[in-house]
N, C-alpha and C. Protein backbone atom coordinates (compact mmCIF):
# COMPACT_ATOMS: atom_id res chain seq x y z
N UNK A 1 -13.72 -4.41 -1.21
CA UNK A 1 -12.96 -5.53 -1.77
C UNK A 1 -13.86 -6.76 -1.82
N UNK A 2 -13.82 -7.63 -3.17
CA UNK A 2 -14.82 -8.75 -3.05
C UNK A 2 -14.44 -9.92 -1.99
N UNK A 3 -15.45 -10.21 -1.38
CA UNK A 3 -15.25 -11.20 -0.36
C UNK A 3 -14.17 -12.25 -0.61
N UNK A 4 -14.22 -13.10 -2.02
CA UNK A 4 -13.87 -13.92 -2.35
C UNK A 4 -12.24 -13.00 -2.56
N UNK A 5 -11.92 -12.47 -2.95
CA UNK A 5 -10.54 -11.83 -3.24
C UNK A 5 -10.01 -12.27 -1.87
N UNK A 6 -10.53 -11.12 -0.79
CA UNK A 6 -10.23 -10.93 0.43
C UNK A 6 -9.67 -12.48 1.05
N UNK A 7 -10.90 -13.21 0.84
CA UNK A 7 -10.06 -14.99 1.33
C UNK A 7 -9.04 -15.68 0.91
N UNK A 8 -9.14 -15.70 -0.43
CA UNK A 8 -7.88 -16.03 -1.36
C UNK A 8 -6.63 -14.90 -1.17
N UNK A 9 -6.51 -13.81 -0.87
CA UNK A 9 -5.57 -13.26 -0.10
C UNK A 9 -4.82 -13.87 0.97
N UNK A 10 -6.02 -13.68 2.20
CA UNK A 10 -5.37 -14.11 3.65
C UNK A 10 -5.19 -15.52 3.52
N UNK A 11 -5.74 -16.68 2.62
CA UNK A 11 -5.41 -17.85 2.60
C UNK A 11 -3.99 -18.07 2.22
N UNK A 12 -3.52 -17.02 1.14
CA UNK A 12 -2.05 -17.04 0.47
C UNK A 12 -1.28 -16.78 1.51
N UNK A 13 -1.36 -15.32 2.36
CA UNK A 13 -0.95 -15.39 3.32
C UNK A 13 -0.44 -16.02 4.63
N UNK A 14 -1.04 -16.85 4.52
CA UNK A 14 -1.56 -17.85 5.79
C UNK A 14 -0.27 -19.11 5.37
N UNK A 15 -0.18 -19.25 3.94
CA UNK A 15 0.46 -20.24 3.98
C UNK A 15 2.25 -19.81 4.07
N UNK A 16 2.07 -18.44 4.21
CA UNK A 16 3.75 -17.74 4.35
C UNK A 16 4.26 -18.55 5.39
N UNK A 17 5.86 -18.32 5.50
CA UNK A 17 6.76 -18.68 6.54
C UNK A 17 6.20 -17.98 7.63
N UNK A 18 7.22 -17.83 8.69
CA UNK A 18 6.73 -16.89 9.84
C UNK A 18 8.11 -15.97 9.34
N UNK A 19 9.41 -16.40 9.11
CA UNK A 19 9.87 -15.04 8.73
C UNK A 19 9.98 -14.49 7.97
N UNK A 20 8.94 -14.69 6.83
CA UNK A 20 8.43 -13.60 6.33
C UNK A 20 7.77 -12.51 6.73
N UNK A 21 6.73 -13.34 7.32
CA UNK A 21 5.79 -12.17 8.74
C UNK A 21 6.66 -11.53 9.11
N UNK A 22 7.53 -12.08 10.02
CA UNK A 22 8.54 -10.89 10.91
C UNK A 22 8.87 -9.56 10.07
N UNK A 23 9.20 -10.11 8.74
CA UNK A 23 10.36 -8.99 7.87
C UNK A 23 8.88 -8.01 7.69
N UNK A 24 8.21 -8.43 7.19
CA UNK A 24 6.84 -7.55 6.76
C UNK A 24 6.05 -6.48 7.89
N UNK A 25 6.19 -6.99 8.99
CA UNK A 25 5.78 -6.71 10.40
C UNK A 25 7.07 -5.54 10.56
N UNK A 26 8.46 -5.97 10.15
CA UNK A 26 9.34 -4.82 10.53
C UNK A 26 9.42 -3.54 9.96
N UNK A 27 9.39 -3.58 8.37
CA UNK A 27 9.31 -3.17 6.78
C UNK A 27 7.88 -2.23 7.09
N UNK A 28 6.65 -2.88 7.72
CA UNK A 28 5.88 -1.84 7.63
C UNK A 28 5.91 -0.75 8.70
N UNK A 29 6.15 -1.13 9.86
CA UNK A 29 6.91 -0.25 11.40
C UNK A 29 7.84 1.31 10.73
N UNK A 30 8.72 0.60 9.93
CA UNK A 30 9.84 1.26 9.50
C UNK A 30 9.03 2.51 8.54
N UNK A 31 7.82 1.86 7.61
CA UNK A 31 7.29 2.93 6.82
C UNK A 31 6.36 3.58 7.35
N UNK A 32 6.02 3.20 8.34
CA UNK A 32 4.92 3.76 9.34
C UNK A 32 5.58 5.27 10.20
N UNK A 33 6.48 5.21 10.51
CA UNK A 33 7.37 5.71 11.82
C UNK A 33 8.13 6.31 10.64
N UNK A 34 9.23 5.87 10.06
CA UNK A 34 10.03 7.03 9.55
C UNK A 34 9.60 6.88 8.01
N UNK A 35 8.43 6.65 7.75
CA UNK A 35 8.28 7.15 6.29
C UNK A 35 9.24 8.20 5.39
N UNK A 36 8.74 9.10 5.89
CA UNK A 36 9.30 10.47 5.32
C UNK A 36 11.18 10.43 5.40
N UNK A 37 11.47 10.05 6.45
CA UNK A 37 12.77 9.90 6.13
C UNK A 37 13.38 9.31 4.81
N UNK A 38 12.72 8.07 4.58
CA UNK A 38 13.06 7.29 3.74
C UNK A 38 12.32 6.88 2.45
N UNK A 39 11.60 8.43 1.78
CA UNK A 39 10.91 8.02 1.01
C UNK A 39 11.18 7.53 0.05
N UNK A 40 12.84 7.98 0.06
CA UNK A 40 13.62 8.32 -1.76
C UNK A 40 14.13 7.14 -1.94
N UNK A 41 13.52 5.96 -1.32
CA UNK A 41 13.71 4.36 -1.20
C UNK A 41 12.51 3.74 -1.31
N UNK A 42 11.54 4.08 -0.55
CA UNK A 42 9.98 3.47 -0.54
C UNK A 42 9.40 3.46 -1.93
N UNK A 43 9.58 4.61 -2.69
CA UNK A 43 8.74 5.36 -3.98
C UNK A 43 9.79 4.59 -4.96
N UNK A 44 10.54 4.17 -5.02
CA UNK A 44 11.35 3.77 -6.40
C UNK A 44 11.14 2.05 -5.73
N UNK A 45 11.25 1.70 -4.45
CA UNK A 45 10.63 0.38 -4.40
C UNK A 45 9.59 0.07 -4.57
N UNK A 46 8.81 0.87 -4.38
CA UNK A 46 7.18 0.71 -4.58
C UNK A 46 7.10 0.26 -6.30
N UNK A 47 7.26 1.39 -7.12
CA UNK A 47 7.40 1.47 -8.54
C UNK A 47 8.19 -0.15 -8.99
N UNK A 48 8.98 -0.64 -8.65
CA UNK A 48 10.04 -1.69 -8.59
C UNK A 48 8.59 -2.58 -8.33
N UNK A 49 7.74 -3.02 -7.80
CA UNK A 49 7.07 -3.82 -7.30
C UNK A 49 5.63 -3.99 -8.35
N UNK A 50 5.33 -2.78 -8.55
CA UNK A 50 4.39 -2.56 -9.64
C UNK A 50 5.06 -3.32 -10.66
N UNK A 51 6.29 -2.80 -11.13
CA UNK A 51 6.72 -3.15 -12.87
C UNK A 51 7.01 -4.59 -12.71
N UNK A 52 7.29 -5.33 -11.74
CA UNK A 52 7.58 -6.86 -11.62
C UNK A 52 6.30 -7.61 -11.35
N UNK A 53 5.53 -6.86 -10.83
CA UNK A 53 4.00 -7.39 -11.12
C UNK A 53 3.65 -7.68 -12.45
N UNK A 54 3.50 -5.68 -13.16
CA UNK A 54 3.54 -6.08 -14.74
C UNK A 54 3.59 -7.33 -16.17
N UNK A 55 5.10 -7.39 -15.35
CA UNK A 55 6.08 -7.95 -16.22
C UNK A 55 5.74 -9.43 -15.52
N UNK A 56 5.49 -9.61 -14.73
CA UNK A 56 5.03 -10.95 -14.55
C UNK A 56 3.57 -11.56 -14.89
N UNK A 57 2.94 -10.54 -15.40
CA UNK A 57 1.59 -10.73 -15.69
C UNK A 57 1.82 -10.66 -17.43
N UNK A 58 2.59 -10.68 -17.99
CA UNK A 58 2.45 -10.91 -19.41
C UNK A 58 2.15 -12.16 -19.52
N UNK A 59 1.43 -11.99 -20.94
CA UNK A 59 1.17 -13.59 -21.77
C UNK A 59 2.29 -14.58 -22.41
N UNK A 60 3.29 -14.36 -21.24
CA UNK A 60 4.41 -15.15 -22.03
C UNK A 60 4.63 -16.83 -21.33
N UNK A 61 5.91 -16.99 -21.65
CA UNK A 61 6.47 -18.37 -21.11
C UNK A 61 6.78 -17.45 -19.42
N UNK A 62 7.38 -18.51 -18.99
CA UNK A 62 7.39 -18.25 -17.30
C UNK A 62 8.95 -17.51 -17.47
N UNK A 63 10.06 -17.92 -18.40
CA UNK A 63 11.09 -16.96 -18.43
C UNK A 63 10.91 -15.84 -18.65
N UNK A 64 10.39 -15.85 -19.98
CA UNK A 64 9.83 -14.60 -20.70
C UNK A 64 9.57 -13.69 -19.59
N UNK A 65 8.33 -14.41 -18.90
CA UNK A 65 7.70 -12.86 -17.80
C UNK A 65 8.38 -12.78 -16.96
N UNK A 66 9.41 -13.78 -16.27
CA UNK A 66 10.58 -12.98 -15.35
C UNK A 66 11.58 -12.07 -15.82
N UNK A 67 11.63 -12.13 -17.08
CA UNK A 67 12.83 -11.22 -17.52
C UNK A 67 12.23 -9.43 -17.91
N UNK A 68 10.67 -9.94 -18.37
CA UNK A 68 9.72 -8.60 -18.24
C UNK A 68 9.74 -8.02 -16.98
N UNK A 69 9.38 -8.79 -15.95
CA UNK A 69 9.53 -8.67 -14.30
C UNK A 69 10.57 -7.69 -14.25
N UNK A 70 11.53 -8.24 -14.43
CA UNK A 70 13.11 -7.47 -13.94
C UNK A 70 13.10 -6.43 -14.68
N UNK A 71 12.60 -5.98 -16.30
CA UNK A 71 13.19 -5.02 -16.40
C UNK A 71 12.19 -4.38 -16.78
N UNK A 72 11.13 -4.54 -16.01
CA UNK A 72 10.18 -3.66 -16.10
C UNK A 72 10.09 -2.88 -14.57
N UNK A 73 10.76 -3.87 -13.26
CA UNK A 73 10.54 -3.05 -11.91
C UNK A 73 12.16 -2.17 -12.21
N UNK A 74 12.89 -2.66 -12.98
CA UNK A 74 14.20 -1.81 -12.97
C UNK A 74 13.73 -0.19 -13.49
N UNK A 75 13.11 -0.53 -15.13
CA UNK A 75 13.03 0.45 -15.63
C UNK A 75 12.30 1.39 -14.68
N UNK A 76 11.16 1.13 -14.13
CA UNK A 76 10.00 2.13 -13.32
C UNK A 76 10.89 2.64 -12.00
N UNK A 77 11.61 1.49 -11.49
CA UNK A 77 12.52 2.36 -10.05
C UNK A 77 12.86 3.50 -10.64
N UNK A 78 14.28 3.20 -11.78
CA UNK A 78 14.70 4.34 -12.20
C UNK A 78 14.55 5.38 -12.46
N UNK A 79 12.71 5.09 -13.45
CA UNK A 79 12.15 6.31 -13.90
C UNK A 79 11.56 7.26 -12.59
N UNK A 80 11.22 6.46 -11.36
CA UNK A 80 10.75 7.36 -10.08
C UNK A 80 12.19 7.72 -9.12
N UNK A 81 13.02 7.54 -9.62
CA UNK A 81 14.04 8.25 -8.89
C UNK A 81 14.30 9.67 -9.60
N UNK A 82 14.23 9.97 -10.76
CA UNK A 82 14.43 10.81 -11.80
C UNK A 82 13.51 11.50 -11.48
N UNK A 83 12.28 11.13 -11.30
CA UNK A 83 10.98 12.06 -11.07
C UNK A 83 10.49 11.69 -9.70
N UNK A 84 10.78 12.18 -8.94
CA UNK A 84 10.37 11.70 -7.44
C UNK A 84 9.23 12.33 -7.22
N UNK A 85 9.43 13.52 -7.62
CA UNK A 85 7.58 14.56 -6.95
C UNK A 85 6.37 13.98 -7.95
N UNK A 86 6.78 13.56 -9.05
CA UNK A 86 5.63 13.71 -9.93
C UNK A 86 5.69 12.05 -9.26
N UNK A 87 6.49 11.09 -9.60
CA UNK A 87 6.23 9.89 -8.94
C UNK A 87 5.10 9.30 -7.64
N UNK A 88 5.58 10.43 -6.57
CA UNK A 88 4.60 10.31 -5.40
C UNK A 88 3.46 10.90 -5.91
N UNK A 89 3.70 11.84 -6.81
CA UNK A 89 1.65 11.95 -6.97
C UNK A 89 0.76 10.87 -7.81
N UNK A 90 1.77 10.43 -8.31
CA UNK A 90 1.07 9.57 -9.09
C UNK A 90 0.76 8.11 -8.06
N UNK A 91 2.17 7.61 -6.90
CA UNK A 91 1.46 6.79 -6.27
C UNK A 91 0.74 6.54 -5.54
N UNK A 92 0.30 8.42 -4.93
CA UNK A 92 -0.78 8.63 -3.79
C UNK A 92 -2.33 8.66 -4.54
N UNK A 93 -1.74 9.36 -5.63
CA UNK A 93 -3.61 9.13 -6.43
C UNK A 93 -4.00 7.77 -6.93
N UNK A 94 -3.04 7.07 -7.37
CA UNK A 94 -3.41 5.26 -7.62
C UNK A 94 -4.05 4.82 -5.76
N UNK A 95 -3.32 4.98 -5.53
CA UNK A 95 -3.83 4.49 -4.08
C UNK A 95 -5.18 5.23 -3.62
N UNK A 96 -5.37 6.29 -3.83
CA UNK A 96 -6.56 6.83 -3.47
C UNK A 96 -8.06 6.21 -4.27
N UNK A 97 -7.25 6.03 -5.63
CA UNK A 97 -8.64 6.04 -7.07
C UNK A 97 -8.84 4.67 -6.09
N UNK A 98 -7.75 3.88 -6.57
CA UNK A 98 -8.11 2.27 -5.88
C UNK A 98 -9.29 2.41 -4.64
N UNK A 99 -8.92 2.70 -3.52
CA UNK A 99 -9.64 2.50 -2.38
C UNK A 99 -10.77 3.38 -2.79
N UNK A 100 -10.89 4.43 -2.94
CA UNK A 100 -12.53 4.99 -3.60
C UNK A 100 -13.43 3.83 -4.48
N UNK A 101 -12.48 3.42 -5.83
CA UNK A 101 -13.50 2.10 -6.56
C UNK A 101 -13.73 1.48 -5.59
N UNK A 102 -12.80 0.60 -4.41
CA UNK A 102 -13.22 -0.55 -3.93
C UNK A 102 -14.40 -0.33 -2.62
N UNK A 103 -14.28 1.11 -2.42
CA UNK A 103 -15.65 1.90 -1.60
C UNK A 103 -16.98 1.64 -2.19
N UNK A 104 -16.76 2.42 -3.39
CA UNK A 104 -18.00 2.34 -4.60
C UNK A 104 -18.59 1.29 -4.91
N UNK A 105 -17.27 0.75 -5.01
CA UNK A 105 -18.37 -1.07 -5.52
C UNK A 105 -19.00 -1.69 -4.35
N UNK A 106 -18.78 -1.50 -3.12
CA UNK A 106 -19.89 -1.92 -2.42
C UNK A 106 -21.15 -1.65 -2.17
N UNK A 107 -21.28 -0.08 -3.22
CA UNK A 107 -22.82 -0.20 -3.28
C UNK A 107 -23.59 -0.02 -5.09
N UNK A 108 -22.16 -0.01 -6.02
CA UNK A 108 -22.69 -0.31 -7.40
C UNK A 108 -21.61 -1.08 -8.31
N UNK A 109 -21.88 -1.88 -8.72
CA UNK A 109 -20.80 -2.94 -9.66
C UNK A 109 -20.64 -2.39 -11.46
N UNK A 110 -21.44 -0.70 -11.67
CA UNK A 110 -21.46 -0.32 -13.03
C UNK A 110 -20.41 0.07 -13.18
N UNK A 111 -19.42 -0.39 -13.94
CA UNK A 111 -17.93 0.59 -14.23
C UNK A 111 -17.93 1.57 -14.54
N UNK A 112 -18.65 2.81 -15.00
CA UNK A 112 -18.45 3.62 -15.41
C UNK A 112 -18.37 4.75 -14.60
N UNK A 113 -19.30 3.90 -12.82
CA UNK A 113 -19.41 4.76 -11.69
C UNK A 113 -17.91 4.45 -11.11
N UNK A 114 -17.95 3.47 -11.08
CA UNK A 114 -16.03 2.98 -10.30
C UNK A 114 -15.29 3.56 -10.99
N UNK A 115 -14.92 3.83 -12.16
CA UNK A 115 -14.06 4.39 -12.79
C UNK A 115 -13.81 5.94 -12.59
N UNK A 116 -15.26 6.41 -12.98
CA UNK A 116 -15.40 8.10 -12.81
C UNK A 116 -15.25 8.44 -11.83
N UNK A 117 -15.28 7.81 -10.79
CA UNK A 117 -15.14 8.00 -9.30
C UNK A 117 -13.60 7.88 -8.88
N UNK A 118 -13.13 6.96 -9.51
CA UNK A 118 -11.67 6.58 -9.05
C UNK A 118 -10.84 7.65 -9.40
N UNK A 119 -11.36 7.80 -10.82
CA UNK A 119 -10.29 8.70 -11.74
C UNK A 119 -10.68 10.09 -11.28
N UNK A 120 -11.35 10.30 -10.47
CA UNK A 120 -11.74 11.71 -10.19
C UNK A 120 -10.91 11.73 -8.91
N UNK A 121 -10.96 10.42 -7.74
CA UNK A 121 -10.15 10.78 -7.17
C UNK A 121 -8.31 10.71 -6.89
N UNK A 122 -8.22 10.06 -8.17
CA UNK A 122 -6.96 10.30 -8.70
C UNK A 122 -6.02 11.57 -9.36
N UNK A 123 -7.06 12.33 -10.00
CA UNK A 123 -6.96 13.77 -10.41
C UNK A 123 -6.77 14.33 -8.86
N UNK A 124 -7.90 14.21 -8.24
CA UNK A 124 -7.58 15.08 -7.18
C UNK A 124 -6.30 15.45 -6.14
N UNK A 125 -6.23 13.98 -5.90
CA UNK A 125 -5.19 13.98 -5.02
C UNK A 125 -3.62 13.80 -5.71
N UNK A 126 -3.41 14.04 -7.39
CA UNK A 126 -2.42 14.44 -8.03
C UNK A 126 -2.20 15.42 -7.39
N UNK A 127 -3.24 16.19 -7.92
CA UNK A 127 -3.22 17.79 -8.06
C UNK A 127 -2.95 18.40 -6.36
N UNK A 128 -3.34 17.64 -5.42
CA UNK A 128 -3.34 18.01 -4.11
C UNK A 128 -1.48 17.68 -3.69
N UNK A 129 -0.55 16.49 -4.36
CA UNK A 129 0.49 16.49 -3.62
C UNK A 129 1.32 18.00 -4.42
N UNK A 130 0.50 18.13 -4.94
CA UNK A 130 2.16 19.27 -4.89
C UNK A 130 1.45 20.42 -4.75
N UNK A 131 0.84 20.51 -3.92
CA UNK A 131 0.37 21.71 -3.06
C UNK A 131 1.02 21.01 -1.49
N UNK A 132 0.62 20.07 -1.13
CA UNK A 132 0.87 19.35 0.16
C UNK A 132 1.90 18.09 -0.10
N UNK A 133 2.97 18.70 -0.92
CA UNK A 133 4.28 17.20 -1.30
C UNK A 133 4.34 16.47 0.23
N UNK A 134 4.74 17.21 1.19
CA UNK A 134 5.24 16.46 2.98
C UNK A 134 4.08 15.41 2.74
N UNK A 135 3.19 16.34 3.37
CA UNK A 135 1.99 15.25 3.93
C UNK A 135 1.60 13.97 3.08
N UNK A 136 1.43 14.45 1.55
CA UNK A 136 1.29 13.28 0.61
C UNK A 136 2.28 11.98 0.86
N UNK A 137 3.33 12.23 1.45
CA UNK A 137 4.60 11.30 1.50
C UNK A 137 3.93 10.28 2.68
N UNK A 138 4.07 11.55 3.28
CA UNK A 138 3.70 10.76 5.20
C UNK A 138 2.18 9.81 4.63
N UNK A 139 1.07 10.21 4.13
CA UNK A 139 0.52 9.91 3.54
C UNK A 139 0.56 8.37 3.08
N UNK A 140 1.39 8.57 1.78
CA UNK A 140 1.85 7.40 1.11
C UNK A 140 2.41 6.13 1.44
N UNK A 141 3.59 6.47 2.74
CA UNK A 141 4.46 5.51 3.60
C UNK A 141 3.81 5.20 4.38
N UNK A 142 2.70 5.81 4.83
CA UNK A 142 1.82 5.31 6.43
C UNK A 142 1.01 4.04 5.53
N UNK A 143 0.04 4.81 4.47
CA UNK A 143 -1.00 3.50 3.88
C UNK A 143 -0.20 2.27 3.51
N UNK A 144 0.81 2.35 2.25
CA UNK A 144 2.00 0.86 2.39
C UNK A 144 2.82 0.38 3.47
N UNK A 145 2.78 1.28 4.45
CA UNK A 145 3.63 1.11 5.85
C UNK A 145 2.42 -0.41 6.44
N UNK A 146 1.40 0.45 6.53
CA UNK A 146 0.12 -0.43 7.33
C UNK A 146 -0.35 -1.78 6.22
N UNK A 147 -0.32 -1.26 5.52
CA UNK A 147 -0.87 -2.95 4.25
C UNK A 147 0.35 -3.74 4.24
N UNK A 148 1.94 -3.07 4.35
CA UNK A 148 3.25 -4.00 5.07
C UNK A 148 2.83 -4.78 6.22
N UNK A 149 2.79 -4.24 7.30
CA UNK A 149 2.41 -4.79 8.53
C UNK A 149 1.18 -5.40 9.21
N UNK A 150 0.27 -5.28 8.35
CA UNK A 150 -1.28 -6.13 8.50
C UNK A 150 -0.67 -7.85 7.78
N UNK A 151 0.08 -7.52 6.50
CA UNK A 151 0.17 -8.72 5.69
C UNK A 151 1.11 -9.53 6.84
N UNK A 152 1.91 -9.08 7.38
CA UNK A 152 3.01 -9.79 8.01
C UNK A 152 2.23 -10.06 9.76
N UNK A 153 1.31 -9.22 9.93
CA UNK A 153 0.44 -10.14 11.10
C UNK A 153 -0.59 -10.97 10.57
N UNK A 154 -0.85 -10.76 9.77
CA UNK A 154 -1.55 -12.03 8.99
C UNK A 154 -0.94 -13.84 9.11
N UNK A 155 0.52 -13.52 8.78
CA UNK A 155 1.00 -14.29 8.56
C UNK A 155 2.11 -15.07 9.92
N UNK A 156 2.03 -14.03 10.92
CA UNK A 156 2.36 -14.23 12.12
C UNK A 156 1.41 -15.17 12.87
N UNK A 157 0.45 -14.70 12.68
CA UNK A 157 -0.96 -14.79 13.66
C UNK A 157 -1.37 -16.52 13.26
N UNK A 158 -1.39 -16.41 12.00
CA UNK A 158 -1.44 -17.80 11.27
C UNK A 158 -0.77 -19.03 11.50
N UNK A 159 -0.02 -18.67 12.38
CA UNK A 159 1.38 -19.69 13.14
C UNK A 159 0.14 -20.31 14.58
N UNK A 160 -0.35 -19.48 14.63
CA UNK A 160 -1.23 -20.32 15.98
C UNK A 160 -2.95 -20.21 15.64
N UNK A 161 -3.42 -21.77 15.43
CA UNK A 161 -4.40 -22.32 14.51
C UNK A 161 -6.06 -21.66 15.13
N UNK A 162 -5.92 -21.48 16.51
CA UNK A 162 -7.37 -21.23 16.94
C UNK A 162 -7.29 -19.14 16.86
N UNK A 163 -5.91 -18.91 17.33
CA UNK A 163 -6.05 -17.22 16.79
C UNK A 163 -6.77 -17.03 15.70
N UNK A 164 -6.05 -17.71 14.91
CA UNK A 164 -5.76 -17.79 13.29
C UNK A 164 -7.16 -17.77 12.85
N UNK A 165 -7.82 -18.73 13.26
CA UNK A 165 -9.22 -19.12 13.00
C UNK A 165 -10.28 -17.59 13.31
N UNK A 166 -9.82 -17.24 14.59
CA UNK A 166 -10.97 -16.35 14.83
C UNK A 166 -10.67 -15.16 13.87
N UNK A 167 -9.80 -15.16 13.66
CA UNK A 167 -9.10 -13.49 13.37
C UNK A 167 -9.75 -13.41 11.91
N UNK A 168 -9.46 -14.97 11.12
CA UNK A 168 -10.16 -14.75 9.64
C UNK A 168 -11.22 -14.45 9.73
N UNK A 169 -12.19 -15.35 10.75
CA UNK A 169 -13.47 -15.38 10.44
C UNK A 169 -13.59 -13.59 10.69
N UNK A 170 -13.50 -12.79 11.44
CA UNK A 170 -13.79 -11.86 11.84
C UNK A 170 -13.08 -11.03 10.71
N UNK A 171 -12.34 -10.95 10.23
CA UNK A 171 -11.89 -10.51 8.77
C UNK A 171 -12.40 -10.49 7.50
N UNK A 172 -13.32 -11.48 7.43
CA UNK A 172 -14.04 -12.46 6.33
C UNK A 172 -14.89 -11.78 6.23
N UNK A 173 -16.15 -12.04 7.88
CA UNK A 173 -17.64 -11.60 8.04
C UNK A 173 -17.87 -10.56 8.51
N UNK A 174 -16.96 -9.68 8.94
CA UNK A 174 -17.07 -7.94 9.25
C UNK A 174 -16.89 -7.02 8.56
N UNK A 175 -16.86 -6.50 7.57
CA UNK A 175 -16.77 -5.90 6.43
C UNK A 175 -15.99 -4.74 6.94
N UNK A 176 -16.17 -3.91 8.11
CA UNK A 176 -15.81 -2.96 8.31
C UNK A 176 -14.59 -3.20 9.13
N UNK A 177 -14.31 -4.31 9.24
CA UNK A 177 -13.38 -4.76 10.41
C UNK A 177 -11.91 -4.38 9.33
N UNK A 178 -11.28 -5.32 8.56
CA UNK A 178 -9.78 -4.68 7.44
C UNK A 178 -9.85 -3.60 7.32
N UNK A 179 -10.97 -2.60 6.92
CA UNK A 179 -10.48 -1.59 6.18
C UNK A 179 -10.96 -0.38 7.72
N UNK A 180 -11.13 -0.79 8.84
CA UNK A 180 -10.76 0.05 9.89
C UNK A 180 -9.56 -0.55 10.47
N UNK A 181 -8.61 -1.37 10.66
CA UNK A 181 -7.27 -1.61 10.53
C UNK A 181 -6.28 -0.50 9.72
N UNK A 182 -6.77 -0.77 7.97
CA UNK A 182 -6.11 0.44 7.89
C UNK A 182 -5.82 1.72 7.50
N UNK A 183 -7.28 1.86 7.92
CA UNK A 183 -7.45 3.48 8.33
C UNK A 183 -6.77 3.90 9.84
N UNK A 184 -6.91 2.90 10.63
CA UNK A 184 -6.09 3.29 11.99
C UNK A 184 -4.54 3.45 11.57
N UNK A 185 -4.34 2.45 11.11
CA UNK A 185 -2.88 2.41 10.66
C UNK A 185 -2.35 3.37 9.74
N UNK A 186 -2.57 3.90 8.86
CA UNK A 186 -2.25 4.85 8.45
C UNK A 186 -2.87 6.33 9.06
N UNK A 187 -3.67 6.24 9.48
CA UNK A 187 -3.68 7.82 9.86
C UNK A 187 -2.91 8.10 10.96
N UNK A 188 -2.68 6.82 12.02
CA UNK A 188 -1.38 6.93 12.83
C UNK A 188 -0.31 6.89 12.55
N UNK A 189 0.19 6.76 11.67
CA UNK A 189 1.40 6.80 11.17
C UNK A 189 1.54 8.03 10.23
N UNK A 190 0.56 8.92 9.69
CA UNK A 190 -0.03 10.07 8.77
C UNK A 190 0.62 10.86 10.16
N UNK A 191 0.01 11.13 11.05
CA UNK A 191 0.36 11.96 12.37
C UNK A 191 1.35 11.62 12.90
N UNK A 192 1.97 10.66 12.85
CA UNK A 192 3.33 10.56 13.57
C UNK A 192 4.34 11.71 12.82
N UNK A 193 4.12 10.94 11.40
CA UNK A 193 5.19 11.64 10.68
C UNK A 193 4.65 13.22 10.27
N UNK A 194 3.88 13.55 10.25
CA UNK A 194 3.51 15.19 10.00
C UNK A 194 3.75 15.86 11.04
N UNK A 195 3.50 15.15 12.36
CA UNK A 195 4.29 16.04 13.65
C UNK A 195 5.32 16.07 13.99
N UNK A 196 6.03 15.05 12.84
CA UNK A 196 7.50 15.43 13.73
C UNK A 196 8.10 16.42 12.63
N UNK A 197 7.65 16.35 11.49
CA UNK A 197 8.01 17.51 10.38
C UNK A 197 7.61 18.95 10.81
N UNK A 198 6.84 19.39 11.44
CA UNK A 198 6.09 20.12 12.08
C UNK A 198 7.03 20.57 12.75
N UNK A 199 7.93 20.02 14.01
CA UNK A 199 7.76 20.30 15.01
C UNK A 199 9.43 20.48 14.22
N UNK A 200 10.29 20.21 13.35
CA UNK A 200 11.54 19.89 12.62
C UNK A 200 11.16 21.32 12.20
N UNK A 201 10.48 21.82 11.44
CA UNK A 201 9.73 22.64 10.67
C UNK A 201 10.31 24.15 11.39
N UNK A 202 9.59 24.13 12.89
CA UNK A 202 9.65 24.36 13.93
C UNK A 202 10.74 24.84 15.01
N UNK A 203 11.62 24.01 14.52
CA UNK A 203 13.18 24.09 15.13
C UNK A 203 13.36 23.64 16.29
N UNK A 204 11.78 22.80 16.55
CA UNK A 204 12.00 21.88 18.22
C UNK A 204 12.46 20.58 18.36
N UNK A 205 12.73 19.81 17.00
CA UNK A 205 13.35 18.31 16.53
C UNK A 205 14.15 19.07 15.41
N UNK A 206 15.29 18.10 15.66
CA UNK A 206 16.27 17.86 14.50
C UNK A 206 17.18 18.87 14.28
């Protein structure tokens, strides 16, 4: 991720309420821990969040793109409730291509390598959830579970000025420091929820 993104992020952040933090801090717990329970809510909110992005990113007047907003996260919920399996593959391979480009570009800025790379690992891990639908889920809810709950300690943490201070700088100038956050965070939450399906699976839960 470019440095400069990364600051202008946590700076936006920073200027949140605190209960926002809280809700975000709770929201990601919840997708962390019972992902899988609750995917058939996460995946049509997720989609809901994309299309109001969208629709807010048109070249219009400021009504205009709220009304794109709305019925562009309406239309996409809907359409991933209708298609739930093909839905999650599609939001586990966006999430995958993404974090592969933003791998790649730290050691080449040619698009054609970020792209081929992304889109290769977007194919892949299509093609992988519906061989492995569970895990892709647990998967899916752990990585937005953890980018929920990093944003909302972001914005917690930011409530007290000398934390606050160290935590950016060390966010800022460690490169490896965010994106081992959430790799911890999701692969703990990847194993929470695959063992308890496992063990459900199993006939020793549930």
């Amino acid at each position: 991720m470019n440095l400069f993104s990364l600051q202008v992020m946590l700076d936006e952040l920073a200027a949140r309420e605190l209960i926002l933090g809280l809700f975000l801090m709770g929201a990601g717990l919840v997708f962390i821990i019972m992902g899988f329970r609750v995917f058939k809510v996460i995946i049509p909110l997720s989609f809901g969040v994309i299309g109001f992005v969208i629709g807010a990113c048109m070249p219009l007047s400021f009504v205009m793109q709220m009304v794109c907003a709305c019925v562009f996260a309406i239309g996409l919920a809907v359409v991933s409730i209708m298609t739930i399996k093909i839905s999650v593959a599609v939001l586990a391979g966006a999430w995958s291509g993404l974090a592969v480009i933003l791998f790649v570009s730290l050691f080449t800025n040619e698009e054609y390598a970020l792209y081929l790379t992304g889109g290769f690992a977007f194919v892949a891990v299509v093609s992988l959830s519906f061989i492995s639908y569970r895990e892709i889920i647990a998967f899916v809810t752990s990585l937005e579970g953890t980018l929920l709950a990093l944003a909302g300690m972001v914005i917690f943490v930011a409530q007290f000025v000398v934390l606050w201070h160290h935590l950016r700088d060390l966010l800022l100038h460690t490169p490896i420091f965010a994106p081992f956050l959430v790799i911890t965070g999701t692969v703990t939450g990847y194993y929470l929820q695959v063992t308890e399906l496992r063990q459900k699976k199993t006939g020793i839960s549930g």
